[in-house]
Protein backbone atom coordinates (compact mmCIF):
# COMPACT_ATOMS: atom_id res chain seq x y z
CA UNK A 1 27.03 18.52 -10.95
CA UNK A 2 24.70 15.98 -8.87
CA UNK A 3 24.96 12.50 -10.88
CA UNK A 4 21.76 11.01 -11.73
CA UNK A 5 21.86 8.21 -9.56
CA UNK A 6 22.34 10.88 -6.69
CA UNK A 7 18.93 12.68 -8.19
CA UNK A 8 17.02 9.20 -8.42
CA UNK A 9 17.80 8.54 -4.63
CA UNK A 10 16.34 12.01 -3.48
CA UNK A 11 13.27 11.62 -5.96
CA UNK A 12 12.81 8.21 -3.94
CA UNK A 13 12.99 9.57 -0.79
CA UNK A 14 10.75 12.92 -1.57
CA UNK A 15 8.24 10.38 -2.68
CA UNK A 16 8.62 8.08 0.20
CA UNK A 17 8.17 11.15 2.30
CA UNK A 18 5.03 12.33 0.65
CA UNK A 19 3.53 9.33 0.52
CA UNK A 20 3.64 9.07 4.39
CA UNK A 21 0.44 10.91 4.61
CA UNK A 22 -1.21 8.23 2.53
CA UNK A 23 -3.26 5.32 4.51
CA UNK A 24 -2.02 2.27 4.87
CA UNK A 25 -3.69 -0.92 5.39
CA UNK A 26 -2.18 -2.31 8.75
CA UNK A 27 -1.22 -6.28 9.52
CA UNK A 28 -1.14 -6.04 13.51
CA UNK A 29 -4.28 -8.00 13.41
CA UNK A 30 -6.69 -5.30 13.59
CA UNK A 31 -10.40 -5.60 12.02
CA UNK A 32 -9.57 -5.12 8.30
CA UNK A 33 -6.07 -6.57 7.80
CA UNK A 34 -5.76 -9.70 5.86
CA UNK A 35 -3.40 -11.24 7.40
CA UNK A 36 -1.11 -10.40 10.53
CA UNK A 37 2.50 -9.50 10.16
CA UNK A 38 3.76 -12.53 12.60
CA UNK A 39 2.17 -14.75 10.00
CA UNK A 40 3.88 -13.04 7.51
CA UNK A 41 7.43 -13.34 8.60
CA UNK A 42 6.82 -16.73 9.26
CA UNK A 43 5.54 -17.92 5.87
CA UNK A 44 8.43 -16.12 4.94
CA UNK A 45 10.61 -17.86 6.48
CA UNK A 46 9.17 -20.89 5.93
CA UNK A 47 9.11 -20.29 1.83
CA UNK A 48 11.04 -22.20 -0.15
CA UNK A 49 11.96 -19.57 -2.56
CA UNK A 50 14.88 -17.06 -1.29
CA UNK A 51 13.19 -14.39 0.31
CA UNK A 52 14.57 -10.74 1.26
CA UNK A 53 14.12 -8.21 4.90
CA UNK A 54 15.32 -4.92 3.72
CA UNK A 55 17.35 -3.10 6.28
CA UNK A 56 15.84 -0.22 8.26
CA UNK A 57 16.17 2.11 10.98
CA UNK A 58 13.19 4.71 11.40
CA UNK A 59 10.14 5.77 10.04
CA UNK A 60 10.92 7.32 6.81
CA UNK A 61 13.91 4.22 6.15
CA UNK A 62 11.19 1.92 6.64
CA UNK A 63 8.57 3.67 4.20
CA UNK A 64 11.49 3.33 1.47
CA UNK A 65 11.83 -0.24 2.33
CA UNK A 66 7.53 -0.30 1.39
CA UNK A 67 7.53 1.91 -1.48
CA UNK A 68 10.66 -0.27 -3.37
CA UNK A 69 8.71 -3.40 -3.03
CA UNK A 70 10.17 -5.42 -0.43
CA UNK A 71 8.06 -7.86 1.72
CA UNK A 72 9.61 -7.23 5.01
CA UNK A 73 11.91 -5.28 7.23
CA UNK A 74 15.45 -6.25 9.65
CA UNK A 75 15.78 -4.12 11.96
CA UNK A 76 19.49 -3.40 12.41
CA UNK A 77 20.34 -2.93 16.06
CA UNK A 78 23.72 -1.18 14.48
CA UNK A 79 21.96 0.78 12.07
CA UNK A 80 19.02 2.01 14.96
CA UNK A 81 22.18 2.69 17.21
CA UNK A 82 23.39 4.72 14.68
CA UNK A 83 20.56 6.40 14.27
CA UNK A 84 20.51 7.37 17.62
CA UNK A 85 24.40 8.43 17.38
CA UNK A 86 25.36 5.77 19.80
CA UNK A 87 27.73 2.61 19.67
CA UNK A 88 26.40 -0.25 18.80
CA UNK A 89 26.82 -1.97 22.21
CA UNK A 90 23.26 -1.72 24.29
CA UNK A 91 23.80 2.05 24.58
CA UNK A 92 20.63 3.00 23.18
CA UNK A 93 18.08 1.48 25.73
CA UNK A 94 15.59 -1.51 24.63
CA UNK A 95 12.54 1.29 25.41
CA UNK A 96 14.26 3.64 23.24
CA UNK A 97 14.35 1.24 20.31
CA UNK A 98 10.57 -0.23 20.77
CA UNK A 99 9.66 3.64 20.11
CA UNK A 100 11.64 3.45 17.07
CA UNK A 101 10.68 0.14 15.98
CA UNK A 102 6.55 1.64 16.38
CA UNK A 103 7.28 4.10 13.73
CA UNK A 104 8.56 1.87 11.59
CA UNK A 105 5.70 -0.76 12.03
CA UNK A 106 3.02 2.19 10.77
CA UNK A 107 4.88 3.85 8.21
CA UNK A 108 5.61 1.02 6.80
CA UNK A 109 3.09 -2.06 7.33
CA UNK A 110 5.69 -3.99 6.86
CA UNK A 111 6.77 -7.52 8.88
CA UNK A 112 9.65 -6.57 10.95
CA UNK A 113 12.16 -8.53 12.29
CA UNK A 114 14.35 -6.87 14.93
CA UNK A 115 18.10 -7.26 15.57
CA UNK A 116 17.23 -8.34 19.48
CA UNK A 117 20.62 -8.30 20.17
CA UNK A 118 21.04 -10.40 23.63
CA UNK A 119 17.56 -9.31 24.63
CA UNK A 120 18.83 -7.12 26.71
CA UNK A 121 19.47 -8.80 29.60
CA UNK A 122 18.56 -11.72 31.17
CA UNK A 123 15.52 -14.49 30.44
CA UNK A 124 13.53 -11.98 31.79
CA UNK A 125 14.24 -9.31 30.13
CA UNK A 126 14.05 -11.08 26.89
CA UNK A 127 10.81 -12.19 27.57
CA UNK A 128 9.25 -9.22 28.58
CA UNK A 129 10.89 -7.86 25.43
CA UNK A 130 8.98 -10.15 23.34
CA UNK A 131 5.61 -9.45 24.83
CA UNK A 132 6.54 -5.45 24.02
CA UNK A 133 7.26 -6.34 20.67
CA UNK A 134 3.97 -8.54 20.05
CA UNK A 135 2.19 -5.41 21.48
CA UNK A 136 3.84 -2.89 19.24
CA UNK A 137 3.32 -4.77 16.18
CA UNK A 138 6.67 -6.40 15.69
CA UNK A 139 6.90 -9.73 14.18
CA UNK A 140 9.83 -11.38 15.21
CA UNK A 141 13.01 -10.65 16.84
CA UNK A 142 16.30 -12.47 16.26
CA UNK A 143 18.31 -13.36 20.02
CA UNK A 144 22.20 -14.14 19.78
CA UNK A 145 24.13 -16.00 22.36
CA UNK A 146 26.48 -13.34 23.89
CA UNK A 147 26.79 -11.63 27.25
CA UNK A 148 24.88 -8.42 28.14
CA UNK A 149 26.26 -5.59 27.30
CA UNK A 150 27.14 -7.13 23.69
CA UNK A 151 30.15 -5.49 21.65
CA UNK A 152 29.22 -5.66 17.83
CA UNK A 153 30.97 -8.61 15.68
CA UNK A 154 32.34 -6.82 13.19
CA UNK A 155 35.00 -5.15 15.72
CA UNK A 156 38.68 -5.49 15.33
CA UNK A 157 41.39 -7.15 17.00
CA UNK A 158 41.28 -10.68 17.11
CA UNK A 159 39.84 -11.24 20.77
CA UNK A 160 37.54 -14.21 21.81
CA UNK A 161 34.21 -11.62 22.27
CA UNK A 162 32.46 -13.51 26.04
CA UNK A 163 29.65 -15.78 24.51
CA UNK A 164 26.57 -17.07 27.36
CA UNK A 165 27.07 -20.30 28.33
CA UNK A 166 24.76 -22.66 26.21
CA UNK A 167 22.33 -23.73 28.90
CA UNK A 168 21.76 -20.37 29.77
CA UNK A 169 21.16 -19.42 26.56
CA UNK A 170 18.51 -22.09 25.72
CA UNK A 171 16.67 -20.95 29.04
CA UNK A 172 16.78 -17.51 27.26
CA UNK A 173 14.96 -18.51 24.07
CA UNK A 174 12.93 -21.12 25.76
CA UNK A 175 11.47 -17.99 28.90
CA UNK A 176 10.42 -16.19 25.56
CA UNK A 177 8.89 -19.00 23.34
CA UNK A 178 6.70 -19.71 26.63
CA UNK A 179 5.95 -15.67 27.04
CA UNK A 180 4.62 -14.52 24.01
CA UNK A 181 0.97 -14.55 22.80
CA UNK A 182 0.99 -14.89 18.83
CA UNK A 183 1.94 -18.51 18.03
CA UNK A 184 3.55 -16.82 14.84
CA UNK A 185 5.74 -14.50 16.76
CA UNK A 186 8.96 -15.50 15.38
CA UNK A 187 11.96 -16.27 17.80
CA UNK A 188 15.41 -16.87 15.81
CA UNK A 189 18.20 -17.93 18.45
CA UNK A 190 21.19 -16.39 16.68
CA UNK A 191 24.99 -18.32 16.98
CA UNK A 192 27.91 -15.78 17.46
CA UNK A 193 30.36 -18.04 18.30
CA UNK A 194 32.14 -18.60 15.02
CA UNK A 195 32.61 -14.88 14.10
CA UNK A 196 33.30 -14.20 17.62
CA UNK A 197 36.56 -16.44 17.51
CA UNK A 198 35.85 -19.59 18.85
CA UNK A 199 36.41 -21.58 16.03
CA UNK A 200 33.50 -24.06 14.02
CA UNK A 201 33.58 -26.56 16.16
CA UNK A 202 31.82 -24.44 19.02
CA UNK A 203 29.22 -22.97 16.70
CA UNK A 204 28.31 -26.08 15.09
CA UNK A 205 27.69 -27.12 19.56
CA UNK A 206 25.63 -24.81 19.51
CA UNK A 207 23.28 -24.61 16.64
CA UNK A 208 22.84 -28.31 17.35
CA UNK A 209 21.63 -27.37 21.04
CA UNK A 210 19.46 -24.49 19.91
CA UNK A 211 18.26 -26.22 16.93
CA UNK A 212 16.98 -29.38 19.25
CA UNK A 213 15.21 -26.98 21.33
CA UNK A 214 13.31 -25.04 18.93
CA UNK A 215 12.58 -28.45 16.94
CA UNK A 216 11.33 -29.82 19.73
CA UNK A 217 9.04 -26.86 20.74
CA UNK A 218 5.33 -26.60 20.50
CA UNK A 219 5.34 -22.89 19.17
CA UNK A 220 4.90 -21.99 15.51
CA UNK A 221 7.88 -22.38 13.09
CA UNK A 222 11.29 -20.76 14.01
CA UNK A 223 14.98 -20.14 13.29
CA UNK A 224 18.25 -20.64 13.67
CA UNK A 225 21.10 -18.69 12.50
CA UNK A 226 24.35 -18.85 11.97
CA UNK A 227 27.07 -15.43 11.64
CA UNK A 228 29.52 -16.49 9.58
CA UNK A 229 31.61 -13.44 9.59
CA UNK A 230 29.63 -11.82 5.98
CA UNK A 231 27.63 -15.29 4.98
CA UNK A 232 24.73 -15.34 7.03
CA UNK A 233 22.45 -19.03 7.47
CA UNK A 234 19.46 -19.09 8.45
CA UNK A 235 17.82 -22.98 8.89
CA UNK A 236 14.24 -23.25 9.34
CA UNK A 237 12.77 -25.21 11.54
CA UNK A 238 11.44 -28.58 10.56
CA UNK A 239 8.15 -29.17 10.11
C-alpha cells in the first residue's frame, strides 16, 4: 500500500496546485505590495537569525515552497536543468531559465535568489542578465568564479575544474553591481575554488578579493560565499 508520508506529499501538492488559482499579493514593487522582494532577500540576508531559501525549480515547486511557509526561494541551476532534462552545464539557455524563473516569481510571491551560475558568459552577459532578472521580478542572483560553459561541482574524478582568473572575475561582479536598477538587487560573488580542487589557500585569495570589492561598493548590502564541498558560507557584507 502507499505509506502515509507518500499520501501527505500528494495532499500537499493537490493543495499547492489548487491553490494556484488563488490571488496573490505580489512584491515586484507594484502599487499595493508592501514591500519589494529585492528588499526582502536582502533583510534576509542581512538578519541575524539563521534564515532559510527553499529550493525550487518551476511554478508549481515554487507554490509548495509558499504554501509550507518558507520566506524565500534558491533557484537551483541543477535542479531547473533538470527540469528541463538537460545537464547541468549551461545547456539550458539563460532565456530559457528567466521564463522559468517568471513562473516561479507569480506563483509564488516569493524572494528568489537564482543559481546564476557564471552569468553566462562574459561581464556583459552577466550584466545584462541582472537587468532581466530585476525586470522579471527576481531578487538576487548568486555569480561563481568559473569559466563559461561551467561543469557542476559535485562531478567526479578528482580534476582541477578551470576557475576565471580573479581580476576578471571582480570585473564580472563589479559590470553588474554598476548595471542594475534596484539598490536591493542582491549580487552574491560565489568562490568555487576550494570544491573545485585547488586547495584553501586559493579560496581563502579569493573571498578576500571579492569580499574587498563588494565592501567597498556603494550598492546595497551583498554576499559572499564560499562552496565548501556540502558546508555552504555565506558572509554578509559589512555594514
Amino acid at each position: 500500500g502507499i505509506n502515509a508520508e507518500y499520501m501527505g506529499l500528494l495532499k500537499m501538492l493537490g493543495k499547492a496546485f489548487l491553490s494556484l488559482r488563488a490571488p496573490l499579493r505580489f512584491s515586484r514593487g507594484f502599487a499595493g505590495a508592501t514591500k519589494r522582494s529585492t528588499t526582502k532577500l536582502r533583510e534576509m540576508i542581512r538578519s541575524p537569525q539563521l534564515e532559510f531559501l527553499m529550493e525550487a525549480h518551476n511554478g508549481l515547486s515554487a507554490r509548495v515552497v509558499a504554501e509550507t511557509g518558507f520566506k524565500g526561494i534558491w533557484g537551483s541551476g541543477l535542479s531547473i536543468s533538470a527540469a528541463m532534462g538537460v545537464r547541468d552545464a549551461n545547456e539550458a539557455s539563460w532565456t530559457q531559465v528567466l521564463d522559468v524563473l517568471e513562473l516561479m516569481v507569480d506563483s509564488s510571491g516569493l524572494p528568489i535568489l537564482l543559481d546564476g551560475d557564471t552569468g553566462y558568459g562574459n561581464y556583459n552577459n552577466a550584466r545584462r542578465l541582472v537587468r532581466k532578472l530585476e525586470e522579471r521580478g527576481v531578487a538576487g542572483v548568486c555569480i561563481e568564479d568559473k569559466v563559461f560553459p561551467k561543469q557542476n561541482s559535485l562531478l567526479e574524478g578528482g580534476r582541477k575544474e578551470n576557475l576565471a582568473p580573479i581580476e576578471e572575475f571582480c570585473l564580472k561582479i563589479k559590470a553588474c553591481k554598476d548595471f542594475q536598477r534596484d539598490p536591493d538587487f542582491q549580487v552574491v560573488a560565489r568562490v568555487e575554488a576550494f570544491i573545485a580542487g585547488w586547495g584553501l589557500d586559493e579560496a581563502l585569495k579569493r573571498a578576500e578579493a571579492y569580499s574587498c570589492l563588494l565592501y567597498t561598493s556603494d550598492a546595497a548590502d551583498d554576499s559572499l560565499r564560499v562552496d565548501l564541498g556540502g558546508r555552504r558560507i555565506i558572509k554578509k557584507k559589512k555594514k
